[in-house]
Protein backbone atom coordinates (compact mmCIF):
# COMPACT_ATOMS: atom_id res chain seq x y z
CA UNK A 1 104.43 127.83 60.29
CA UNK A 2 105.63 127.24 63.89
CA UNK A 3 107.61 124.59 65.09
CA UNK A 4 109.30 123.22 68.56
CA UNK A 5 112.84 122.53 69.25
CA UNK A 6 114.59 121.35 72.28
CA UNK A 7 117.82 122.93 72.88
CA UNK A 8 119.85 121.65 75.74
CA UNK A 9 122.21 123.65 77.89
CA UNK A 10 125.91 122.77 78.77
CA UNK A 11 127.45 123.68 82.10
CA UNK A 12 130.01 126.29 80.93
CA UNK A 13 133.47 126.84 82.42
CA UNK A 14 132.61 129.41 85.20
CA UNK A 15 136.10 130.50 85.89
CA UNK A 16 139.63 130.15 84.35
CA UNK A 17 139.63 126.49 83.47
CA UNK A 18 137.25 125.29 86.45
CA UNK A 19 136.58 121.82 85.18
CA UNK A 20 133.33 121.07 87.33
CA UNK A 21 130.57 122.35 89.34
CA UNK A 22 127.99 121.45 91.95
CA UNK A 23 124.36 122.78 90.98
CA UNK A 24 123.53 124.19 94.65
CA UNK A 25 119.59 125.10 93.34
CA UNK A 26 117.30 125.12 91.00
CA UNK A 27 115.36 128.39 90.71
CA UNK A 28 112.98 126.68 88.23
CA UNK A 29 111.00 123.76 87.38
CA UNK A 30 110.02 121.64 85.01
CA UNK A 31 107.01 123.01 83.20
CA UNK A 32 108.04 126.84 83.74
CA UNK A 33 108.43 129.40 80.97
CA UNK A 34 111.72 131.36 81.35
CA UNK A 35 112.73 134.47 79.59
CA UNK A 36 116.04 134.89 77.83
CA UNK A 37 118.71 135.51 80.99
CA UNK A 38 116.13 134.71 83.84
CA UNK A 39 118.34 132.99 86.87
CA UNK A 40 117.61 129.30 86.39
CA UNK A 41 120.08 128.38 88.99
CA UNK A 42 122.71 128.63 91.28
CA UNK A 43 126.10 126.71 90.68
CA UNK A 44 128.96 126.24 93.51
CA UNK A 45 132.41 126.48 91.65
CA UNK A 46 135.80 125.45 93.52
CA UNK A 47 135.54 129.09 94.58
CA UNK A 48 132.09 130.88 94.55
CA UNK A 49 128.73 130.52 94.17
CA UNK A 50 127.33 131.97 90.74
CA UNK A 51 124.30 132.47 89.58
CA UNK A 52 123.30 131.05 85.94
CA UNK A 53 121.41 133.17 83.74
CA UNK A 54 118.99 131.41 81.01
CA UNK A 55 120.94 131.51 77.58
CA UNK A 56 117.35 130.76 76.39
CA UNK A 57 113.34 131.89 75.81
CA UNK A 58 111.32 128.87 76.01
CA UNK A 59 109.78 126.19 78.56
CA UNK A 60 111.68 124.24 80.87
CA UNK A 61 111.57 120.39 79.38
CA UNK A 62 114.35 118.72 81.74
CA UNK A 63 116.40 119.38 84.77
CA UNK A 64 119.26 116.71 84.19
CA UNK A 65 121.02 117.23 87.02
CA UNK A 66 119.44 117.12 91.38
CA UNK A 67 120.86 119.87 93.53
CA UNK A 68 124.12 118.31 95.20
CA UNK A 69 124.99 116.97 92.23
CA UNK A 70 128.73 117.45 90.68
CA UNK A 71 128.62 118.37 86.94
CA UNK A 72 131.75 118.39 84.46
CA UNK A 73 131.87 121.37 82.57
CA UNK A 74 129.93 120.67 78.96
CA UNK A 75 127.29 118.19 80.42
CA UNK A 76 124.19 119.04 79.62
CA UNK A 77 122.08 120.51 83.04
CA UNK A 78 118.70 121.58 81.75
CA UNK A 79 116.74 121.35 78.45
CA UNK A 80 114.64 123.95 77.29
CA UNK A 81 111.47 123.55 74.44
CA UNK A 82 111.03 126.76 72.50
CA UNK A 83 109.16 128.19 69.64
CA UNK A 84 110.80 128.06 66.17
CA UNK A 85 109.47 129.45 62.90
CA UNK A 86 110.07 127.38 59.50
CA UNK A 87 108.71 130.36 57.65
CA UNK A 88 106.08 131.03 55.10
CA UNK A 89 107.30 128.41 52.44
CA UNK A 90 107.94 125.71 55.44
CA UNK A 91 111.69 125.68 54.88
CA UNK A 92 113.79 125.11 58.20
CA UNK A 93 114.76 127.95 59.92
CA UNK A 94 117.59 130.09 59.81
CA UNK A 95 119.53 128.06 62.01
CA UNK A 96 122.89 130.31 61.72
CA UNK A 97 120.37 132.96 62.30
CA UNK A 98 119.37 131.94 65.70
CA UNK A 99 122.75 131.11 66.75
CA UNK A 100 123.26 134.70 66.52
CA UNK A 101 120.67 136.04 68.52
CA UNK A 102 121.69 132.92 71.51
CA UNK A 103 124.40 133.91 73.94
CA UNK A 104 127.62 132.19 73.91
CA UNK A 105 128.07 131.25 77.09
CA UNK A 106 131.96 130.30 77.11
CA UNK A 107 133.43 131.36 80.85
CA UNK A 108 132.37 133.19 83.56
CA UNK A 109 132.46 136.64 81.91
CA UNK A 110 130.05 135.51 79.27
CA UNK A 111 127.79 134.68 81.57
CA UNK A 112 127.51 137.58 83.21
CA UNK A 113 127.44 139.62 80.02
CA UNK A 114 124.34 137.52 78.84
CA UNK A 115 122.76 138.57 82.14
CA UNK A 116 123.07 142.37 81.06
CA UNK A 117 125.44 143.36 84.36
CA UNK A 118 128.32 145.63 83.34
CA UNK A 119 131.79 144.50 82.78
CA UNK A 120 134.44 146.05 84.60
CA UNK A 121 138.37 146.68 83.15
CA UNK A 122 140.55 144.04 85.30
CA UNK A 123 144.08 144.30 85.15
CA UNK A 124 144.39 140.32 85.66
CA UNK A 125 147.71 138.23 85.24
CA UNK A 126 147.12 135.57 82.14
CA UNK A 127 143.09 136.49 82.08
CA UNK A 128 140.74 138.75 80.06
CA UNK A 129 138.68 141.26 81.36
CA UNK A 130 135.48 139.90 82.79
CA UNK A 131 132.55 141.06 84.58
CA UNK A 132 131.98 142.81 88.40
CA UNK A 133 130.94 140.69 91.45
CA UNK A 134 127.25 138.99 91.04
CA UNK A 135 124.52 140.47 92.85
CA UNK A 136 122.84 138.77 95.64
CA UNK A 137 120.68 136.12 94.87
CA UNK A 138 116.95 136.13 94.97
CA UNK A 139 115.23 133.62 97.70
CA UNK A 140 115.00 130.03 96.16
CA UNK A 141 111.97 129.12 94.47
CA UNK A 142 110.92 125.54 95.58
CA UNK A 143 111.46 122.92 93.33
CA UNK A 144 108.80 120.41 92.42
CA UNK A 145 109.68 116.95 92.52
CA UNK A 146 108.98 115.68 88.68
CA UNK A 147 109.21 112.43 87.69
CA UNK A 148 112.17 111.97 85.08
CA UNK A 149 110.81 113.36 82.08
CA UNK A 150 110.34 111.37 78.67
CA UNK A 151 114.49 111.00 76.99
CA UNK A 152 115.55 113.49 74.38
CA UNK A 153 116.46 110.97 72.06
CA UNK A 154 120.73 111.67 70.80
CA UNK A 155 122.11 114.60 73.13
CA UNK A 156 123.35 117.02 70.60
CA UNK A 157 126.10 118.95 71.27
CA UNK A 158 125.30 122.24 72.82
CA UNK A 159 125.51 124.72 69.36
CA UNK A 160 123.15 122.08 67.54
CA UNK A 161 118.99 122.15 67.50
CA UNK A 162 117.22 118.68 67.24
CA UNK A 163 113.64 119.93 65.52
CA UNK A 164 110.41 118.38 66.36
CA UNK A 165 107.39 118.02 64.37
CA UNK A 166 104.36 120.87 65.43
CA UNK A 167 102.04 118.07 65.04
CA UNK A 168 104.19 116.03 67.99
CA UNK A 169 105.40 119.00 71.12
CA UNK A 170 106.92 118.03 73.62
CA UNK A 171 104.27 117.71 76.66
CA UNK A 172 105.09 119.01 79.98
CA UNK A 173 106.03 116.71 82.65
CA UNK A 174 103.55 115.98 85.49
CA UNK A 175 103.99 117.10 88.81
CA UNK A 176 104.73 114.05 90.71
CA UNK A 177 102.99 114.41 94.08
CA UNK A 178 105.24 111.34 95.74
CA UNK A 179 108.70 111.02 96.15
CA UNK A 180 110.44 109.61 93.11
CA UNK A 181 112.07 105.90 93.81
CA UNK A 182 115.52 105.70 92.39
CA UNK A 183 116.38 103.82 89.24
CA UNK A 184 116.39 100.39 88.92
CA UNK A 185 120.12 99.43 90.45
CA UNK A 186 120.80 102.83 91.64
CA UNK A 187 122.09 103.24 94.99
CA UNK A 188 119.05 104.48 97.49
CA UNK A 189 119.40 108.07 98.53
CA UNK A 190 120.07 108.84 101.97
CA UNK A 191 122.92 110.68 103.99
CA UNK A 192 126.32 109.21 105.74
CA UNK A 193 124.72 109.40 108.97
CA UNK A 194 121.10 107.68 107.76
CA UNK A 195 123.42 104.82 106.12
CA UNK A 196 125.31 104.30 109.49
CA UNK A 197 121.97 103.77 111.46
CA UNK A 198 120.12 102.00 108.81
CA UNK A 199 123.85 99.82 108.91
CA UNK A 200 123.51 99.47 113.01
CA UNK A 201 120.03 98.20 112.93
CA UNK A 202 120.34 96.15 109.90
CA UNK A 203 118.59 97.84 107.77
CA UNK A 204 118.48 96.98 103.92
CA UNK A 205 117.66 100.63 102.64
CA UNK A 206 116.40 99.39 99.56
CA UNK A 207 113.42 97.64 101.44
CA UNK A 208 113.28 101.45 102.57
CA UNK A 209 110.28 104.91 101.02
CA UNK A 210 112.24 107.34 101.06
CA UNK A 211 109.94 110.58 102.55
CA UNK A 212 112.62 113.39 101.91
CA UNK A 213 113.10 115.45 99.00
CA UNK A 214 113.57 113.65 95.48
CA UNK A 215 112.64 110.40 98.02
CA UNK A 216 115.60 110.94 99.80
CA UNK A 217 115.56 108.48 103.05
CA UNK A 218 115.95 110.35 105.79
CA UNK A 219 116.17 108.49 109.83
CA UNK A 220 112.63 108.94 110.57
CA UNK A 221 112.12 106.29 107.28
CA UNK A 222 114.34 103.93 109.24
CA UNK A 223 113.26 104.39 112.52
CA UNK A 224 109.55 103.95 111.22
CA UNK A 225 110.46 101.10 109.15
CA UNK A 226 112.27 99.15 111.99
CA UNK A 227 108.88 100.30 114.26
CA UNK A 228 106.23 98.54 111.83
CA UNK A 229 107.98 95.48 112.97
CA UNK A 230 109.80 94.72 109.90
CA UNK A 231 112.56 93.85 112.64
CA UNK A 232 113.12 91.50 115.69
CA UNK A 233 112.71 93.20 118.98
CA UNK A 234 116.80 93.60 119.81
CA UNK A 235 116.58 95.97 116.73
CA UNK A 236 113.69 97.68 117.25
CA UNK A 237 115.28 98.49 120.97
CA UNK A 238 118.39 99.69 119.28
CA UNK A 239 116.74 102.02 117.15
CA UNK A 240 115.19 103.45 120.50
CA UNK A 241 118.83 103.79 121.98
CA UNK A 242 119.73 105.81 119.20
CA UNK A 243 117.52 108.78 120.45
CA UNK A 244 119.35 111.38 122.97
CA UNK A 245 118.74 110.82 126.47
CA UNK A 246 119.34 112.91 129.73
CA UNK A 247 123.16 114.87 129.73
CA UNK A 248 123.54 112.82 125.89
CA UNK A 249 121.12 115.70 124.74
CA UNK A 250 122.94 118.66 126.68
CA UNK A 251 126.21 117.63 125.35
CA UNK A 252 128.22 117.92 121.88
CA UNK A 253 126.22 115.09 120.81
CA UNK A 254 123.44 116.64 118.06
CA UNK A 255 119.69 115.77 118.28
CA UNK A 256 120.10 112.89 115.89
CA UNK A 257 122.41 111.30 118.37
CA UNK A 258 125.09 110.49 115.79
CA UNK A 259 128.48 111.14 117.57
CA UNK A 260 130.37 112.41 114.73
CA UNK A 261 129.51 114.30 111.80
CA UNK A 262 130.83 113.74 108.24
CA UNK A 263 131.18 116.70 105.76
CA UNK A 264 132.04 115.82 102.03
CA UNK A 265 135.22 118.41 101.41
CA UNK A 266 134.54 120.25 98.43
CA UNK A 267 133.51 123.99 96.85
CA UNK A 268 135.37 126.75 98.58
CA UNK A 269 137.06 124.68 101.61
CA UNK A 270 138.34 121.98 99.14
CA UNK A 271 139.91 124.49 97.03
CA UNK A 272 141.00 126.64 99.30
CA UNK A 273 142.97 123.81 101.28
CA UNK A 274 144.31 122.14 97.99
CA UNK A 275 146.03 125.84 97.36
CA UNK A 276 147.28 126.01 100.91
CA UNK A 277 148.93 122.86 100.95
CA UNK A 278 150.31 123.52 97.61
CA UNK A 279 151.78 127.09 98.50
CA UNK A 280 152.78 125.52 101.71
CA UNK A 281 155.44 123.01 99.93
CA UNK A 282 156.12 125.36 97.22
CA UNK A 283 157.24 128.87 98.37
CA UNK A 284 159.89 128.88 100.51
CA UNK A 285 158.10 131.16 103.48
CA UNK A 286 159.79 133.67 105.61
CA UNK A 287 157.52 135.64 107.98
CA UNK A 288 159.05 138.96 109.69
CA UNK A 289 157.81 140.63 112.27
CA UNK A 290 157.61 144.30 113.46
CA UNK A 291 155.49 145.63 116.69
CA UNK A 292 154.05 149.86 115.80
CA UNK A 293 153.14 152.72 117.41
CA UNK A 294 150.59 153.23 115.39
CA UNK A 295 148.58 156.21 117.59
CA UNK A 296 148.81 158.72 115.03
CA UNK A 297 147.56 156.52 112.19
CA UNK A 298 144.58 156.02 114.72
CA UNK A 299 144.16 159.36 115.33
CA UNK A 300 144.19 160.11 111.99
CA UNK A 301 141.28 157.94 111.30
CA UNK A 302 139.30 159.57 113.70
CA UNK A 303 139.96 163.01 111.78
CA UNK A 304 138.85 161.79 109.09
CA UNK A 305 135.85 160.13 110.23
CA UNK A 306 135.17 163.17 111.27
CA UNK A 307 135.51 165.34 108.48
CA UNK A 308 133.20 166.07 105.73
CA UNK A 309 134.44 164.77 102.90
CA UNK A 310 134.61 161.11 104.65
CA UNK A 311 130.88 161.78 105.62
CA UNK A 312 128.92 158.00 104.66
CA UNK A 313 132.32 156.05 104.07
CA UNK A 314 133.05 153.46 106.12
CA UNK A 315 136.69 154.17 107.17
CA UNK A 316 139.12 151.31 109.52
CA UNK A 317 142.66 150.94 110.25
CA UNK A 318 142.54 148.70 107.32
CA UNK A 319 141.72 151.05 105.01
CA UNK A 320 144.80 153.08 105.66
CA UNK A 321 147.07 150.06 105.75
CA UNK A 322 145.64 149.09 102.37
CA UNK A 323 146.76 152.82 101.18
CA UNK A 324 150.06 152.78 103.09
CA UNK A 325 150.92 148.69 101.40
CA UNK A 326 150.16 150.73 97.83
CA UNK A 327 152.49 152.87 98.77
CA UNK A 328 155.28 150.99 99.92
CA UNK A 329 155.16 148.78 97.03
CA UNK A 330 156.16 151.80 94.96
CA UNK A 331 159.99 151.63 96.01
CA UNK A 332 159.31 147.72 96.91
CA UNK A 333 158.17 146.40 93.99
CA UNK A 334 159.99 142.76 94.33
CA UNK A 335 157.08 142.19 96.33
CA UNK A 336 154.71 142.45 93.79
CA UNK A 337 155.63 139.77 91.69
CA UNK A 338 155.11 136.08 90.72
CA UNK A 339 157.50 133.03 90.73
CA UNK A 340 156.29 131.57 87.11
CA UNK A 341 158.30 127.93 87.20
CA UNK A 342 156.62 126.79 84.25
CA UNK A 343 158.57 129.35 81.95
CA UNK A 344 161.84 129.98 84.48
CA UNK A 345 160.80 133.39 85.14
CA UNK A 346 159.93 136.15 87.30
CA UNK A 347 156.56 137.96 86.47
CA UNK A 348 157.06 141.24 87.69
CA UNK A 349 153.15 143.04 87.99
CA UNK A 350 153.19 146.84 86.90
CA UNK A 351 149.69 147.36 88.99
CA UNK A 352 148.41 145.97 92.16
CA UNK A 353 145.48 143.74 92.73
CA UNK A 354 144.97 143.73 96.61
CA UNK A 355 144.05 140.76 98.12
CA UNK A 356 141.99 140.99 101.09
CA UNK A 357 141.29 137.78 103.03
CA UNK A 358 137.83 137.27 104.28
CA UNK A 359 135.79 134.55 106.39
CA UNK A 360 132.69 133.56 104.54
CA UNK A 361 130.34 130.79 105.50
CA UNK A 362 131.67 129.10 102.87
CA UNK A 363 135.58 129.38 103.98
CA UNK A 364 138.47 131.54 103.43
CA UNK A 365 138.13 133.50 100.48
CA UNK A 366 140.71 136.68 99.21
CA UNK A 367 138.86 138.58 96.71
CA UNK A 368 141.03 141.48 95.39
CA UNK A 369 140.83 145.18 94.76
CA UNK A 370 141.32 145.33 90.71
CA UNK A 371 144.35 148.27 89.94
CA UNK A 372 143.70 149.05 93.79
CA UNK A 373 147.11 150.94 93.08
CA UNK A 374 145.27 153.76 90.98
CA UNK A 375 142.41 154.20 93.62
CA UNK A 376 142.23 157.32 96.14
CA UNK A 377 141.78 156.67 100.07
CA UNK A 378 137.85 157.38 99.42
CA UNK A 379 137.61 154.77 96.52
CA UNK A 380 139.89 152.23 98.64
CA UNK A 381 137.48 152.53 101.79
CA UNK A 382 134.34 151.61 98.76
CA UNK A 383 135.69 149.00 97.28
CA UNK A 384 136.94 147.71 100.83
CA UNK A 385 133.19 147.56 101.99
CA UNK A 386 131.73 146.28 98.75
CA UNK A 387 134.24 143.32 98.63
CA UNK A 388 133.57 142.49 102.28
CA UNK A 389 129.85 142.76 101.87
CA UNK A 390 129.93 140.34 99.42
CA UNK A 391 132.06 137.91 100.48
CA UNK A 392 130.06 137.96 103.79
CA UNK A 393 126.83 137.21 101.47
CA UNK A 394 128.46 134.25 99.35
CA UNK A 395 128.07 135.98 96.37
CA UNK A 396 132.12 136.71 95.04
CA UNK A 397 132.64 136.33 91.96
CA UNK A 398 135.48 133.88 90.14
CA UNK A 399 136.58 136.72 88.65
CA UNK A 400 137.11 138.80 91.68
CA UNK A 401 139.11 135.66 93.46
CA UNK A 402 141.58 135.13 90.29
CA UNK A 403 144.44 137.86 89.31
CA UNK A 404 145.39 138.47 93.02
CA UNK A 405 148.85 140.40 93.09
CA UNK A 406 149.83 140.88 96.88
CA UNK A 407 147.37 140.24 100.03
CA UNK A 408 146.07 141.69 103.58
CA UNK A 409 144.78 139.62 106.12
CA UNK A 410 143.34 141.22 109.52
CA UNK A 411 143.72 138.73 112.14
CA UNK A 412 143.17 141.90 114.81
CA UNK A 413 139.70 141.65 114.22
CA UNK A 414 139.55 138.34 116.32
CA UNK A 415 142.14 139.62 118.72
CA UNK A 416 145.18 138.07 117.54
CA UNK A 417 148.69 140.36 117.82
CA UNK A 418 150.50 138.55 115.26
CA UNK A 419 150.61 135.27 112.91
CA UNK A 420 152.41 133.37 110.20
CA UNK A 421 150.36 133.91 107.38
CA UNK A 422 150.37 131.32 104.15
CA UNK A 423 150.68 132.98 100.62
CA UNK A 424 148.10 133.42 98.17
CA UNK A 425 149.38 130.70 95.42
CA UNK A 426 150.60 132.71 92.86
CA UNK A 427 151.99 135.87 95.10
CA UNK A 428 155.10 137.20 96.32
CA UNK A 429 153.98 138.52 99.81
CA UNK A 430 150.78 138.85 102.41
CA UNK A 431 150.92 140.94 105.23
CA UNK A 432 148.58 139.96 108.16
CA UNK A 433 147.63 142.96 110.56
CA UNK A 434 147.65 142.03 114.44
CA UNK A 435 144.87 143.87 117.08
CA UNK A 436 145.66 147.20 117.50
CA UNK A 437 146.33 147.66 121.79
CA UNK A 438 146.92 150.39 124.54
CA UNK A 439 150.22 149.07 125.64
CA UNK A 440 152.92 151.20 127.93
CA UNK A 441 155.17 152.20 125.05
CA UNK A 442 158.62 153.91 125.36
CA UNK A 443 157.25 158.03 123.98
CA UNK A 444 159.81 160.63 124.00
CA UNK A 445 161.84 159.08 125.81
CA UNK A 446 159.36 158.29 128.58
CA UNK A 447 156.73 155.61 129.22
CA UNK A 448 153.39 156.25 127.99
CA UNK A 449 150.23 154.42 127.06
CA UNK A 450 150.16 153.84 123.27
CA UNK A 451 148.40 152.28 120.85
CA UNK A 452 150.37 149.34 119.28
CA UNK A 453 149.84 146.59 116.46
CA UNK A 454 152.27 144.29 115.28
CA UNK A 455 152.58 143.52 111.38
CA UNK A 456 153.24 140.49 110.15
CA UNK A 457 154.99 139.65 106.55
CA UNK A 458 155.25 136.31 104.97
CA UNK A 459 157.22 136.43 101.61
CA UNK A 460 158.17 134.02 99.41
CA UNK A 461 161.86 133.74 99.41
CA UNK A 462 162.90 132.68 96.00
CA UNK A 463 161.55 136.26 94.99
CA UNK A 464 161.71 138.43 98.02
CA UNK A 465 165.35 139.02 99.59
CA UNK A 466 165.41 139.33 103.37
CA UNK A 467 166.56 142.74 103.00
CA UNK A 468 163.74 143.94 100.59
CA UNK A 469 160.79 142.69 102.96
CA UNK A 470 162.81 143.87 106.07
CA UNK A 471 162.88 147.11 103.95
CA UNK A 472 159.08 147.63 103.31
CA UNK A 473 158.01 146.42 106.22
CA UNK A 474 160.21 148.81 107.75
CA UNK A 475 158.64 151.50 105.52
CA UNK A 476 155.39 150.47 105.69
CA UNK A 477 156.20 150.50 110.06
CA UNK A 478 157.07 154.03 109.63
CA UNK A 479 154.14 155.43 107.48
CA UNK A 480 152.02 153.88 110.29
CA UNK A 481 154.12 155.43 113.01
CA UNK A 482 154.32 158.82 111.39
CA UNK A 483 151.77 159.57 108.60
CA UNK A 484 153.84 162.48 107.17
CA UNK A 485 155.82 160.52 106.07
CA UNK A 486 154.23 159.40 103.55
CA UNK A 487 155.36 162.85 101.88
CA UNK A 488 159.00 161.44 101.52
CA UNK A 489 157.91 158.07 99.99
CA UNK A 490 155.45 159.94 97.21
């Protein structure tokens, strides 16, 4: 004899110790039948988006929580009714049973391993081994706008089933075909900007049908309110002002006419300032300096884009620095380490996890290169394009940002010959690589046109004696100058 059960799922900690996340989209809706690991949805953590896999089988009975909403970790996002069996002599069912056969979905990795991707061995500072970056995500699939669906009566935690009597299942929740008002005493939906005009016209927005999604209000549902005559004339005119006219339009003033925008800080830029400022004020920075002739490491790279055995990889003068940092570190390891206050010690790494910084839409990010110190030139220039690709696309993982052991970060790419770069928190050192320029250059003892780039080393100085970064970045100036010599440093 078959039964229903509503099982609720918990917002699990996505990364090491994230205590919240914002649910970006729903890939589902109520009413839907989802198989066991199906993406239901796409979370923003303080440093990625992730996809969440279903830790269930069953039909979708609630969606607690709208997109842009901020979750704690262990709230309850989504509800799920699914088929339970109280067997042949109508006993309940093997409860401890199930439990086995369900996911646990406690951290990131977890997640990922319910989603059948492959885990990958990280080397990672006070952290387990978890799983490789998340593949892209599929396009959205719309959601429909529900009205709230009937109360599951005492939210159990997460590990516990509330049964329900076959002869009373849980009916699917009509499609609502019109915006749903908010809740009695809830606060009407509508933007920053919307609440300004509505403000500037005198506009009570809760006299105010919302149009938008989830009956969000959006300007048009003020501008059409105060245009039914609901206000005197003065306002109505006002609203009319508020529209874009003549060199207003052609000018840093958007089509809405607003003349500032407001963006809430949070996801990637909130963390990634918050870890700034904090590195800022707590590592004592010094930044050195050192201007290269680096023309044979760039004619290098031309051999071996030519050659056969590079054929397909994607090869840059930042692959080679990333090989020639690895190297250095070797007889420089002080620059590999961590400042730990907490315990009065220094955490000295015996493997390298390269950070390399990278612009996303989403802000700064440095994903690293796990045990990038055991990797070959060839498997260096893969990962390089892999991490890049998928920072570009949003889709690095926690894992992949956490565990960082020393950075790169290539300013030359925008033109820039040099910088003051800000440590990774948690890191000794990060080495930013300037635009690499034909300059006149002093060559055998005579002026020639060379190609130059100037390196730039930030290191934190409670770690990091001025003489040991002078030292490797002197080393690492002098693989660059002269390749070969990388045959006295191995």
């Amino acid at each position: 004899m078959s039964a229903t059960m509503i099982k609720e799922f918990r917002l699990p900690d996505l990364g090491e110790g994230l205590t919240e996340s914002e649910i970006v989209a729903w890939k589902v809706a109520v009413g839907d039948t989802v198989t066991l690991n199906q993406i239901i949805a796409e979370v923003e953590t303080a440093k990625a988006v992730v996809e969440l896999p279903s830790p269930f089988a069953g039909v979708v009975a609630v969606l607690h929580e709208q997109p842009g909403t901020v979750v704690e970790v262990g709230k309850p996002i989504v509800s799920f009714e699914i088929a339970g069996d109280d067997g042949a002599d109508g006993s309940a069912p093997d409860s401890d049973a199930a439990a086995k056969r369900e996911p646990n979905l406690v951290g990131y990795g977890a997640v990922l391993e319910a989603s059948g991707r492959p885990a990958r061995r990280a080397r990672t500072f006070g952290a387990p081994a978890t799983a490789s970056p998340v593949r892209a995500a599929e396009p959205a699939a719309p959601v429909r706008a529900a009205e709230p669906a009937s109360p599951v009566s005492a939210p159990a935690p997460a590990e516990q089933v509330a049964p329900v009597r076959a002869a009373e299942p849980v009916a699917p929740t009509p499609v609502e075909t019109k915006p749903a008002a908010p809740a009695p005493g809830e606060r009407p939906r509508s933007t920053p900007p919307v609440r300004k005009l509505a403000k500037d016209l005198g506009v009570d927005l809760e006299a105010v049908t919302g149009t938008g999604e989830h009956g969000l209000i959006t300007r048009d549902d003020v501008k059409n309110f105060v245009g039914g005559g609901d206000l005197p004339a003065a306002a109505q005119e006002l609203a009319g002002a508020a529209q874009p006219v003549g060199a207003q339009a052609a000018g840093f003033i958007p089509s809405g006419g607003e003349r500032e925008t407001r963006t809430p800080i949070k996801g990637v830029r909130k963390f990634t300032a918050a870890a700034m400022v904090s590195s800022a004020f707590t590592a004592p920075h010094v930044t050195e300096f050192l201007t290269v002739d680096v023309t044979p490491t760039m004619e290098l790279l031309a051999r071996l884009k030519a050659s056969r055995a590079f054929a397909g990889y994607k090869l840059t003068p930042l692959t080679l620095v990333s090989k020639a940092v690895l190297i250095a570190l070797r007889n420089h390891p002080t620059l590999n380490a961590r400042w730990d206050d907490a315990n009065q010690e220094i955490v000295q790494f015996n493997y390298v996890n390269l950070g390399i910084a990278a612009a996303t839409p989403r802000g700064l990010t440095v994903p690293n290169i796990k045990d990038a110190d055991r990797m070959s030139l060839l498997e260096i220039s893969t990962a390089l394009t892999e991490l890049t690709d998928t920072a570009r696309a949003g889709k690095t993982s926690p894992e992949a940002l956490s565990g960082g052991t020393i950075s790169i970060t290539n300013i030359g790419v925008f033109g820039i010959d040099a910088g003051t770069p800000i440590l990774n928190p948690g890191e000794a050192a990060i080495l930013a690589l300037g635009a690499v320029r034909k300059m006149p250059w002093e060559y055998r003892d005579e002026v020639a046109l060379r190609q130059v780039m100037t390196l730039s080393l930030s290191f934190d100085h409670r770690l990091v004696d001025g003489e040991q970064g002078s030292r490797f970045l002197q080393d690492l100036g002098a693989m660059l100058a002269d390749p070969g010599m990388v045959l006295a440093m191995v």
